[in-house]
N, C-alpha and C. Protein backbone atom coordinates (compact mmCIF):
# COMPACT_ATOMS: atom_id res chain seq x y z
N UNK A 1 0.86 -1.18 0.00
CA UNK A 1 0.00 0.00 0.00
C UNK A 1 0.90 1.24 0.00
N UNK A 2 0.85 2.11 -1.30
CA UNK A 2 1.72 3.22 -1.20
C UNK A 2 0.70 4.77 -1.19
N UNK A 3 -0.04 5.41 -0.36
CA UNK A 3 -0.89 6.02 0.03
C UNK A 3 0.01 7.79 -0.40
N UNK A 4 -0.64 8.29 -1.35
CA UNK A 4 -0.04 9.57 -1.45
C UNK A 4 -1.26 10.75 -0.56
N UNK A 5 -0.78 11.26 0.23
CA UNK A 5 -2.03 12.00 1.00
C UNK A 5 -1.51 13.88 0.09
N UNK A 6 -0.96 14.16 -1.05
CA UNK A 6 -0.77 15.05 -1.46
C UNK A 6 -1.18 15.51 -2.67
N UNK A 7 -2.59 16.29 -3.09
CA UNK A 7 -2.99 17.09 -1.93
C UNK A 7 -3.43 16.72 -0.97
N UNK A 8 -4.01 17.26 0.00
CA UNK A 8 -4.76 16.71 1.31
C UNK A 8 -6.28 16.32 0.84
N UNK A 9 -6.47 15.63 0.99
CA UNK A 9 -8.25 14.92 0.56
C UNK A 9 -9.33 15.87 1.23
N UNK A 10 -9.26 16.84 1.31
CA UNK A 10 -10.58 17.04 1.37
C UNK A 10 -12.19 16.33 1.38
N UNK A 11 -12.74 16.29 2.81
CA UNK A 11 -14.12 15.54 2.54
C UNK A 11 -15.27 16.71 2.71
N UNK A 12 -16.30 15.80 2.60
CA UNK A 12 -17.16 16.63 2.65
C UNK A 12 -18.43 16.29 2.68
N UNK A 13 -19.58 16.36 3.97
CA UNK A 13 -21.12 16.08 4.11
C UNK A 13 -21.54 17.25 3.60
N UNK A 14 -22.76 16.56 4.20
CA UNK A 14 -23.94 17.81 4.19
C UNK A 14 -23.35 18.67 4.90
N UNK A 15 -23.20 18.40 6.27
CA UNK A 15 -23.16 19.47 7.36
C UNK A 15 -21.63 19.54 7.76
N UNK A 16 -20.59 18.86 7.51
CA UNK A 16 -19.26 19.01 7.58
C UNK A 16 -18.45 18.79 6.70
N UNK A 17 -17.05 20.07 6.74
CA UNK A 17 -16.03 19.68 5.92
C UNK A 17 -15.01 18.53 6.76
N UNK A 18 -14.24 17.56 5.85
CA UNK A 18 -13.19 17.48 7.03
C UNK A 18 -11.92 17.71 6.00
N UNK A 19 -11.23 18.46 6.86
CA UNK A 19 -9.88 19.01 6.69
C UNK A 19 -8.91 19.01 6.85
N UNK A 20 -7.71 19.35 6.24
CA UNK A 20 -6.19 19.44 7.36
C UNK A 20 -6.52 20.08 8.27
N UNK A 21 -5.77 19.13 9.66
CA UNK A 21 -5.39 20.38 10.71
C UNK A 21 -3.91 20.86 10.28
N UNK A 22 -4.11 22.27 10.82
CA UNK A 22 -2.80 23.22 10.64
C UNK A 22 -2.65 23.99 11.77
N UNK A 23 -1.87 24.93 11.88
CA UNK A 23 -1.16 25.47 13.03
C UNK A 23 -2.42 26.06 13.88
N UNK A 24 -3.54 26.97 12.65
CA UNK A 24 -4.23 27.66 13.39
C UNK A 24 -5.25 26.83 14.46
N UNK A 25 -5.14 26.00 13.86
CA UNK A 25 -6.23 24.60 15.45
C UNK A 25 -5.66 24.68 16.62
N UNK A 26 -4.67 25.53 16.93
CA UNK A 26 -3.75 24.94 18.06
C UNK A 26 -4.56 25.49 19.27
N UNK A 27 -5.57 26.22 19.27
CA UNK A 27 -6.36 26.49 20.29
C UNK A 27 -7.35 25.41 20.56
N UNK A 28 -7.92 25.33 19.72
CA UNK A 28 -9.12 24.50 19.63
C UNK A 28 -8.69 22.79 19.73
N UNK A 29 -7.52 22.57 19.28
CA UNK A 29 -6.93 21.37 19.68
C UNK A 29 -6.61 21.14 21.03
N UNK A 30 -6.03 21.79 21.54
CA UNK A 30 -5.76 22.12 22.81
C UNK A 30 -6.93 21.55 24.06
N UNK A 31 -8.09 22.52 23.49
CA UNK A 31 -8.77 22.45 23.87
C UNK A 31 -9.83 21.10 23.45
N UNK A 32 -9.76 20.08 23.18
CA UNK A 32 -10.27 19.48 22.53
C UNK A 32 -9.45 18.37 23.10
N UNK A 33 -8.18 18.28 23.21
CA UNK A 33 -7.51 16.98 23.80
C UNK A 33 -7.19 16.97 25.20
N UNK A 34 -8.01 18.50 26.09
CA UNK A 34 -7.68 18.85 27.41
C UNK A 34 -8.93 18.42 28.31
N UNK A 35 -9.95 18.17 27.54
CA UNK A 35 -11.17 18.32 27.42
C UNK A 35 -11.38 17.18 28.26
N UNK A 36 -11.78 16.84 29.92
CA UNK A 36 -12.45 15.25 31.18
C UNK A 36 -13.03 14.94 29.89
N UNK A 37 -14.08 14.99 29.58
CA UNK A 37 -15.55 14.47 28.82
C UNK A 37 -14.45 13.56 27.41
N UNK A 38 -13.94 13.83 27.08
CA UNK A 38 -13.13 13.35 25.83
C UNK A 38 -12.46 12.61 25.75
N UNK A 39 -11.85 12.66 27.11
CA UNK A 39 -11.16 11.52 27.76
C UNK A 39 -10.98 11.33 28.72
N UNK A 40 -12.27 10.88 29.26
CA UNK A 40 -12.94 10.31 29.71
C UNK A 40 -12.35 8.35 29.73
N UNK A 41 -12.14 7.87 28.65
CA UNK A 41 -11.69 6.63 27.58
C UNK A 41 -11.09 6.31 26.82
N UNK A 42 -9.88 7.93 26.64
CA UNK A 42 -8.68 7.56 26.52
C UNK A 42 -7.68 7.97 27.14
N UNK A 43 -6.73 6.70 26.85
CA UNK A 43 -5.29 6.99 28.05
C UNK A 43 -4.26 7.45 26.48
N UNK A 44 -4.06 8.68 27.04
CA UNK A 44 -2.78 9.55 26.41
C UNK A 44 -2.81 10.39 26.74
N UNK A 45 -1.52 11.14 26.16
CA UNK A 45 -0.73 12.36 27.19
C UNK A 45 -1.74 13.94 26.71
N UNK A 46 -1.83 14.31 27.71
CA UNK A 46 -2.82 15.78 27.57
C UNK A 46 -1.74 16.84 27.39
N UNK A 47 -1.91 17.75 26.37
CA UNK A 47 -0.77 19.05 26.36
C UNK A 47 -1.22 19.49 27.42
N UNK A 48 0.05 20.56 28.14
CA UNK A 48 -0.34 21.25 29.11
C UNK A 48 -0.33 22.47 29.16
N UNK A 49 0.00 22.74 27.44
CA UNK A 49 -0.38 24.13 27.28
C UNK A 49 -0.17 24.49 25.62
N UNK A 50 -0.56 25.24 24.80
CA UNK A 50 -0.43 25.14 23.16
C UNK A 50 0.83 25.19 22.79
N UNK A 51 1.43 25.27 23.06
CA UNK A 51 3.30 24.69 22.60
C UNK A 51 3.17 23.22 22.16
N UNK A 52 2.23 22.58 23.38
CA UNK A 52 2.51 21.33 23.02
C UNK A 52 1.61 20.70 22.08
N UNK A 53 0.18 21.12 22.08
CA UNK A 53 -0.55 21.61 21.00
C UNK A 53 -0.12 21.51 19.48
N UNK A 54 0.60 22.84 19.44
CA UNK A 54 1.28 22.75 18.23
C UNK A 54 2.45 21.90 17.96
N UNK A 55 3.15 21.18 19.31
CA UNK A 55 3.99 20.05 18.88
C UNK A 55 3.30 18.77 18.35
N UNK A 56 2.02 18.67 18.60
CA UNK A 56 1.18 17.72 18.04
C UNK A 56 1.29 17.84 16.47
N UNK A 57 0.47 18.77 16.26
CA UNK A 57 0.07 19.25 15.30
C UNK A 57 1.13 19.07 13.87
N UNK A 58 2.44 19.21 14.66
CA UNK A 58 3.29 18.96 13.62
C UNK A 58 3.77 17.69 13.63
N UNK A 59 3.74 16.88 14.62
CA UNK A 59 3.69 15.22 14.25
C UNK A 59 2.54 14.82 13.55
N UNK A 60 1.63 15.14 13.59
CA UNK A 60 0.71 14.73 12.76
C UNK A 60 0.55 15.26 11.06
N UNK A 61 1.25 16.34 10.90
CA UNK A 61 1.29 16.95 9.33
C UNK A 61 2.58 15.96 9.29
N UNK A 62 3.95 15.80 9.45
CA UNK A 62 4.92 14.78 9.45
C UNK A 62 4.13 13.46 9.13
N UNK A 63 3.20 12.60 9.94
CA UNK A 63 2.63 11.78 9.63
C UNK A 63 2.09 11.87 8.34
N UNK A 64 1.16 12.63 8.23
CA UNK A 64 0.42 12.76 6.82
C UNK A 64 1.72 13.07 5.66
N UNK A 65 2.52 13.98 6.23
CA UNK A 65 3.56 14.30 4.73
C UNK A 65 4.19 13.02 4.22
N UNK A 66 4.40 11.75 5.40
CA UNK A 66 5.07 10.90 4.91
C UNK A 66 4.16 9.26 4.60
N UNK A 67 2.63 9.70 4.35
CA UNK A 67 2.07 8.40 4.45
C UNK A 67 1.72 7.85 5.14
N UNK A 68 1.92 8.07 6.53
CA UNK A 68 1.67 6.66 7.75
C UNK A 68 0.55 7.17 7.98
N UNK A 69 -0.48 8.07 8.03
CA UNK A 69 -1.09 8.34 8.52
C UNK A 69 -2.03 9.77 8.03
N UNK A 70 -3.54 9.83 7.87
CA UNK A 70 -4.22 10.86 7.83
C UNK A 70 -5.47 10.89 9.06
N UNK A 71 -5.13 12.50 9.13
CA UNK A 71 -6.19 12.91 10.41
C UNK A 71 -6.54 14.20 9.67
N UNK A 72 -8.23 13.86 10.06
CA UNK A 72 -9.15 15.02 9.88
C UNK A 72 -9.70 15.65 10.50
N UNK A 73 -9.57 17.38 10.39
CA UNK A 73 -10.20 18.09 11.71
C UNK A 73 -11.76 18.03 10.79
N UNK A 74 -12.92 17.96 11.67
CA UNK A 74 -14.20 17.75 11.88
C UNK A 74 -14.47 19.39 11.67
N UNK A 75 -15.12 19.92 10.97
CA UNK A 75 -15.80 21.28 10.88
C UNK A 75 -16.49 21.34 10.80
N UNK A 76 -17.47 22.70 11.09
CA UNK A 76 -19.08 22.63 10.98
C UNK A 76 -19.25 23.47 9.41
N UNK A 77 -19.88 23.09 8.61
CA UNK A 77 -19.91 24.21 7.65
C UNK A 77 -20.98 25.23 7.84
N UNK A 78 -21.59 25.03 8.91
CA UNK A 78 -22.38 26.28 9.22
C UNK A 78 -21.51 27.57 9.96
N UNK A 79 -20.54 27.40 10.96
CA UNK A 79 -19.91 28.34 11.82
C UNK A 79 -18.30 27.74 11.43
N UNK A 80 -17.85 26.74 10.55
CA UNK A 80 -16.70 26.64 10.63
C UNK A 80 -15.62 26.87 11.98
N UNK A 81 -16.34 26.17 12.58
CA UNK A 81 -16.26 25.47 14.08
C UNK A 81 -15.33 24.16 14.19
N UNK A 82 -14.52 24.18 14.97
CA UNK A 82 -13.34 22.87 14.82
C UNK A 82 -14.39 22.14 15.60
N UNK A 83 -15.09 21.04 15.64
CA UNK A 83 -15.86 19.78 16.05
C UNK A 83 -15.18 18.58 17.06
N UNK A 84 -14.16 18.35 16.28
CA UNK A 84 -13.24 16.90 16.87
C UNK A 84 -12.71 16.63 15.59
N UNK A 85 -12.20 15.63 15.57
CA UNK A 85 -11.12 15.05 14.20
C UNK A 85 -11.65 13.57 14.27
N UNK A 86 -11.01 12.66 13.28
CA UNK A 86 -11.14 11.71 12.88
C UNK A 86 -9.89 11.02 12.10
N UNK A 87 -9.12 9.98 11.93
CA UNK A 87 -8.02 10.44 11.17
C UNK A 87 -7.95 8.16 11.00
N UNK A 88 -6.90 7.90 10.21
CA UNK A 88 -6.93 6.36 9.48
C UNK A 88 -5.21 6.30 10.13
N UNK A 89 -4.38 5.46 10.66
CA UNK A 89 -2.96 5.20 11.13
C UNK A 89 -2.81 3.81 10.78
N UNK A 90 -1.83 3.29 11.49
CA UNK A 90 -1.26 2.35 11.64
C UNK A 90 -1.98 1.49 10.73
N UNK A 91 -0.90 1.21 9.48
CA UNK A 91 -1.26 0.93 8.61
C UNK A 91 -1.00 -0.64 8.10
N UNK A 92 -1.27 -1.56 7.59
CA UNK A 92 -0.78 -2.82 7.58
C UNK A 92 -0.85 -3.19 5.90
N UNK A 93 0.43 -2.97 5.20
CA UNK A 93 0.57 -3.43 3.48
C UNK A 93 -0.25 -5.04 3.29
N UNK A 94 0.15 -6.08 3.96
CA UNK A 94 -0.23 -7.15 4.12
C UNK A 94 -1.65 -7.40 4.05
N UNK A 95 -2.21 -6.66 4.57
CA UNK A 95 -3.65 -6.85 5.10
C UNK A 95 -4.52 -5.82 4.60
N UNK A 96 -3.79 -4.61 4.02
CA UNK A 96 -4.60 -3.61 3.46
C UNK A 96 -5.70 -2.94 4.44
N UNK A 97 -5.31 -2.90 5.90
CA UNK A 97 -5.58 -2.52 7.13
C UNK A 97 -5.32 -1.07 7.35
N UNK A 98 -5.98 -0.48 8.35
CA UNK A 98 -5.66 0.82 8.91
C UNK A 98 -6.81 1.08 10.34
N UNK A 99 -6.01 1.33 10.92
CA UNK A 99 -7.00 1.67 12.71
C UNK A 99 -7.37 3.23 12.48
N UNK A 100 -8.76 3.71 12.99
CA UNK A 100 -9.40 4.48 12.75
C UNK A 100 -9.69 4.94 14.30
N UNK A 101 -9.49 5.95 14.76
CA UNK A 101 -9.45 6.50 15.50
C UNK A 101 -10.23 8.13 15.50
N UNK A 102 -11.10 8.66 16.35
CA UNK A 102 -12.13 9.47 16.71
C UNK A 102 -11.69 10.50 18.05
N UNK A 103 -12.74 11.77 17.98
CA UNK A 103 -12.92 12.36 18.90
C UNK A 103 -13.68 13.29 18.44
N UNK A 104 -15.07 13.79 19.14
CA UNK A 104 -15.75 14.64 19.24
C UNK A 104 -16.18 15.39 20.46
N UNK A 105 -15.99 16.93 20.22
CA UNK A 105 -16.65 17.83 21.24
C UNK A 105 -18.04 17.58 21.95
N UNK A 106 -17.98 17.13 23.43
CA UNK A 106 -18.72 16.88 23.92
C UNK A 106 -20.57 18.22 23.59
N UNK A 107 -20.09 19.11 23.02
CA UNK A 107 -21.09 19.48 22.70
C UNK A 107 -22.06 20.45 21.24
N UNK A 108 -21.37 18.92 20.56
CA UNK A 108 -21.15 18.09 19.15
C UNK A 108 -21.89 17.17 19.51
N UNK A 109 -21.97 16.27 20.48
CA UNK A 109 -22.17 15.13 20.74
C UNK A 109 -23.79 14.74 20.33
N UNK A 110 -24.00 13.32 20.01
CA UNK A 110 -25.69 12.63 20.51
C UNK A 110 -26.37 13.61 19.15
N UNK A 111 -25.70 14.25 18.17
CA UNK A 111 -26.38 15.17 16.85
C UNK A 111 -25.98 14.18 15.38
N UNK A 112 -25.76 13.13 15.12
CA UNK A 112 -24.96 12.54 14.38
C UNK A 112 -23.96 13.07 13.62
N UNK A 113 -22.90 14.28 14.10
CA UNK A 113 -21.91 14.63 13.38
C UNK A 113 -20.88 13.45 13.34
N UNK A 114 -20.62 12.51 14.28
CA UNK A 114 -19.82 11.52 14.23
C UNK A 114 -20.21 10.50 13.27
N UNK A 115 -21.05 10.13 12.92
CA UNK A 115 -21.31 9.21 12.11
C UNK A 115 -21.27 9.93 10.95
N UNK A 116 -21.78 10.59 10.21
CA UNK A 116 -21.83 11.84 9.06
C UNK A 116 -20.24 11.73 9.01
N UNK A 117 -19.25 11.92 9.73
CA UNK A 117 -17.80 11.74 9.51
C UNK A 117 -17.08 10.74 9.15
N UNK A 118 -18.06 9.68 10.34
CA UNK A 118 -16.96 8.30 9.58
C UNK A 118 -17.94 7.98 8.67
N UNK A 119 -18.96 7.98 8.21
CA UNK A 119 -19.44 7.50 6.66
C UNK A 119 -18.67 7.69 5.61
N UNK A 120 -18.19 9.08 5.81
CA UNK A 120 -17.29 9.70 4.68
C UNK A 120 -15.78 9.25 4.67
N UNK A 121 -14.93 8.99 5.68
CA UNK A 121 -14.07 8.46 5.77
C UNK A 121 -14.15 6.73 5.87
N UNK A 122 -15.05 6.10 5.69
CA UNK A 122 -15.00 4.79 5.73
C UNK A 122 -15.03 5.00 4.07
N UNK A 123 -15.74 5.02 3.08
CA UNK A 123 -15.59 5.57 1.83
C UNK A 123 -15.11 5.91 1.74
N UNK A 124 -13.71 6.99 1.80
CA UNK A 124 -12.19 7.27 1.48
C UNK A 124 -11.58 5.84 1.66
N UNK A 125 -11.25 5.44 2.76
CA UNK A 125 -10.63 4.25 3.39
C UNK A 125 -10.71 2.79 2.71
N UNK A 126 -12.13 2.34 1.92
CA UNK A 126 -12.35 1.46 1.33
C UNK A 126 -12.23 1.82 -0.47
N UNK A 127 -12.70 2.86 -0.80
CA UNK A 127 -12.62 3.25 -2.17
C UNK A 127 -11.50 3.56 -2.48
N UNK A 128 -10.94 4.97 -2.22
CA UNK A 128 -9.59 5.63 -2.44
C UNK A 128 -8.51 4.52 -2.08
N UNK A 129 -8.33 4.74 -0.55
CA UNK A 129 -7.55 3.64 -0.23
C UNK A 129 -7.11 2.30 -0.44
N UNK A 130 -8.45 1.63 -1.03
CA UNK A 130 -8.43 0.62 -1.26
C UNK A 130 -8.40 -0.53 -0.26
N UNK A 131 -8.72 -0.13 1.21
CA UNK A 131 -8.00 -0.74 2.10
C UNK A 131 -9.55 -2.15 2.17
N UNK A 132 -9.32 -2.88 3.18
CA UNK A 132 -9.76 -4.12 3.33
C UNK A 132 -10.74 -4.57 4.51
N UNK A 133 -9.97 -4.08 5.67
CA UNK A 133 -10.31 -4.18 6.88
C UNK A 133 -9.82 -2.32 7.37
N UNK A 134 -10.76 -2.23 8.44
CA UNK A 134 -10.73 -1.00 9.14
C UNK A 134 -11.07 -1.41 10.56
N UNK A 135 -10.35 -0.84 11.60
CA UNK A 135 -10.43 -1.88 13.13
C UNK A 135 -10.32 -0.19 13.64
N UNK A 136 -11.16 -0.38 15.01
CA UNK A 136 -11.13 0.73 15.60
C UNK A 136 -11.19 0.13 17.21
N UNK A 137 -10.38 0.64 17.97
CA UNK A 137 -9.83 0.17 19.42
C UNK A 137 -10.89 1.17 19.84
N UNK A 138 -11.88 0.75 20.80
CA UNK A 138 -12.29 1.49 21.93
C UNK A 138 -12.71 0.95 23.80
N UNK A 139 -12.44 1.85 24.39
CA UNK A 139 -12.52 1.06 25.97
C UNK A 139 -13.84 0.59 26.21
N UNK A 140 -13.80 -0.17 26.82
CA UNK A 140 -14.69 -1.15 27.07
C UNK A 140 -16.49 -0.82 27.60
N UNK A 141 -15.76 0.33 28.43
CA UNK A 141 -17.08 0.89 28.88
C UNK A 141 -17.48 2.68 28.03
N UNK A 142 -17.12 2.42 27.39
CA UNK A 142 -17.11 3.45 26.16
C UNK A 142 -18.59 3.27 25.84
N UNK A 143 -19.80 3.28 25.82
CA UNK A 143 -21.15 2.68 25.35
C UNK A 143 -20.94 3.26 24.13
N UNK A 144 -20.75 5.16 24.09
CA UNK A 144 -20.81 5.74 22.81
C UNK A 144 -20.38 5.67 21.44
N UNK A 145 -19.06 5.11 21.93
CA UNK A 145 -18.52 4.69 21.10
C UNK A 145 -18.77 3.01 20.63
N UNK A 146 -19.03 2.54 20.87
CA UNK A 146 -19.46 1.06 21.01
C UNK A 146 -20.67 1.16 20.01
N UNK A 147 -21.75 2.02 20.69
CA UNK A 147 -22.96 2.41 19.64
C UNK A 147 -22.75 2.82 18.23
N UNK A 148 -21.93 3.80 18.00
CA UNK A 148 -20.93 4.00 16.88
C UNK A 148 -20.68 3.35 16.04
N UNK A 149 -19.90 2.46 16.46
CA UNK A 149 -19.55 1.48 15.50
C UNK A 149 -20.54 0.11 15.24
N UNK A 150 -21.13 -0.25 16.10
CA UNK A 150 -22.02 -1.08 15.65
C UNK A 150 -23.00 -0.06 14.85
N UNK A 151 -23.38 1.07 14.73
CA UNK A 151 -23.87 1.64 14.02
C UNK A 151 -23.54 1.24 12.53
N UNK A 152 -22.62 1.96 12.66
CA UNK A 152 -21.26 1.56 11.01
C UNK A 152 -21.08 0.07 10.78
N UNK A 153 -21.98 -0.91 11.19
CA UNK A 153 -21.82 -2.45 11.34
C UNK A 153 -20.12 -3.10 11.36
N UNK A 154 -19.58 -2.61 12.38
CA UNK A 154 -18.10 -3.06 12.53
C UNK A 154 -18.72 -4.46 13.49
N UNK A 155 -17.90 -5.11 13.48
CA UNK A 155 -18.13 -6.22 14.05
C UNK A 155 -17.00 -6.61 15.66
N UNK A 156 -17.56 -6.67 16.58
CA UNK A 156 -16.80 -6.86 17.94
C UNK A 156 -15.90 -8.20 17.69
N UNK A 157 -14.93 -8.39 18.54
CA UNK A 157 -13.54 -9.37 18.17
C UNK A 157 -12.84 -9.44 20.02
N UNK A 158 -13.33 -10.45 20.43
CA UNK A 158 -13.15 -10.37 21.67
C UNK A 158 -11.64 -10.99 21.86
N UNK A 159 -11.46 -11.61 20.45
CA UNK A 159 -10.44 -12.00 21.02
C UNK A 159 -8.83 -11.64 20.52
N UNK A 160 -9.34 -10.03 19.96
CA UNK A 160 -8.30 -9.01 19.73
C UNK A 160 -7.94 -8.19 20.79
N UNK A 161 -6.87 -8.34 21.10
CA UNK A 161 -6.04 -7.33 22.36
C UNK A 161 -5.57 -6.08 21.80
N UNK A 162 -5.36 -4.99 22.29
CA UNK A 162 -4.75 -3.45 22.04
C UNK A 162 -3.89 -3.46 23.07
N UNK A 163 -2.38 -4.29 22.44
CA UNK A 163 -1.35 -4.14 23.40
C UNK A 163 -1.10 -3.18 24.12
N UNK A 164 -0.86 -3.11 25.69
CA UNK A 164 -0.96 -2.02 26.32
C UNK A 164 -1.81 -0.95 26.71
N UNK A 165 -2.96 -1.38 26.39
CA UNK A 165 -4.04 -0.74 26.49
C UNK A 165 -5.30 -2.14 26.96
N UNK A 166 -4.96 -2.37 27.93
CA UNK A 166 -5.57 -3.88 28.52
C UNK A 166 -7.62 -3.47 28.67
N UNK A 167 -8.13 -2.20 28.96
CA UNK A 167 -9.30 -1.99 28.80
C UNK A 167 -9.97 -1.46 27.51
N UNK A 168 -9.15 -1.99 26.42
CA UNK A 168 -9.65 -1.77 25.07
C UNK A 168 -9.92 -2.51 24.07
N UNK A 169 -10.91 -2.47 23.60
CA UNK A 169 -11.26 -3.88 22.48
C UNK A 169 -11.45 -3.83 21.27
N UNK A 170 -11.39 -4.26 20.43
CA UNK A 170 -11.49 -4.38 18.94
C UNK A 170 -12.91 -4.65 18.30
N UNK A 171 -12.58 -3.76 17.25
CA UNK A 171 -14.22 -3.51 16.63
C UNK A 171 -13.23 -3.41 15.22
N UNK A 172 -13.82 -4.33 14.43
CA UNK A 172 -13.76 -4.42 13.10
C UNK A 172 -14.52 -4.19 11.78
N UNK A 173 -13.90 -3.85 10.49
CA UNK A 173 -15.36 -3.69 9.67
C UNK A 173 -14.19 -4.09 8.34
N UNK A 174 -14.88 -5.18 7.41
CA UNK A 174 -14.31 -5.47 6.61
C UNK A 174 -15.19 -5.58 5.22
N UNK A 175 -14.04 -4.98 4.26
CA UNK A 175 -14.81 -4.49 2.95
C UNK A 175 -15.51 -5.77 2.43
């Protein structure tokens, strides 16, 4: 799988663009990965202030510049409002795989902007991409996310582990 993310793919619903993030998110990112409610169900490191923000921000354009990886900031096209992101990683040539990973503003939430997002990126991911399987890790007592994806008919896999992440389980969806 040789994935050129240049230009940046642009998506697009009814009600959202999704986009590069770039420097100017560094507020709203910030705020968005600082956020109890958000994570709430995931374990990773919180910036502790927009320096680090924007040190994100540029591992993740690095990611995208070199292939391993695309992430999409979530916008509203009504207020062009940063939402949450959505983004495809860890990628597997073999298997034509990629883990799909989420986050939405708790008050975003329960409106179907999350689903409206991954519809559109599951269609990048299977069409463009070409990819095969799409697996998305979420914690166990996550309901929302759980609802989510059985929404998107991914299929549960109890007996997939997320090394190092012992309260997280595998949800699959294959083309």
């Amino acid at each position: 799988m040789n994935f050129n993310f240049t230009p940046f793919p642009v998506l697009e619903t009814e009600r959202l663009t999704l986009r590069e993030l770039n420097l100017t998110d560094a507020k709203a990112i910030f705020g968005l990965r600082t956020n109890k409610e958000v994570n709430e169900f995931i374990d990773r490191k919180r910036p502790n202030n927009l320096s680090e923000a924007r040190a994100f921000i540029d591992r993740i354009s690095t990611l995208t510049l070199n292939n391993e990886g695309i992430f999409w900031v979530i916008e509203s096209k009504s207020n062009h409002q940063l939402m949450g992101s959505i983004g495809l990683r860890n990628f597997e040539d073999e298997d034509d795989y990629a883990e799909i990973g989420y986050e939405l503003d708790p008050i975003y939430q329960q409106k179907g902007f999350m689903s409206e997002a991954f519809e559109e990126v599951l269609k990048f991911g299977f069409n463009q991409m070409e990819l095969k399987t799409i697996e998305a890790f979420t914690h166990k007592n996550n309901m929302d996310s759980i609802m989510l994806l059985e929404k998107q008919k991914f299929v549960f896999h109890p007996e997939i582990k997320d090394e190092g992440f012992e309260n997280n389980i595998s949800y699959r969806l294959t083309k």
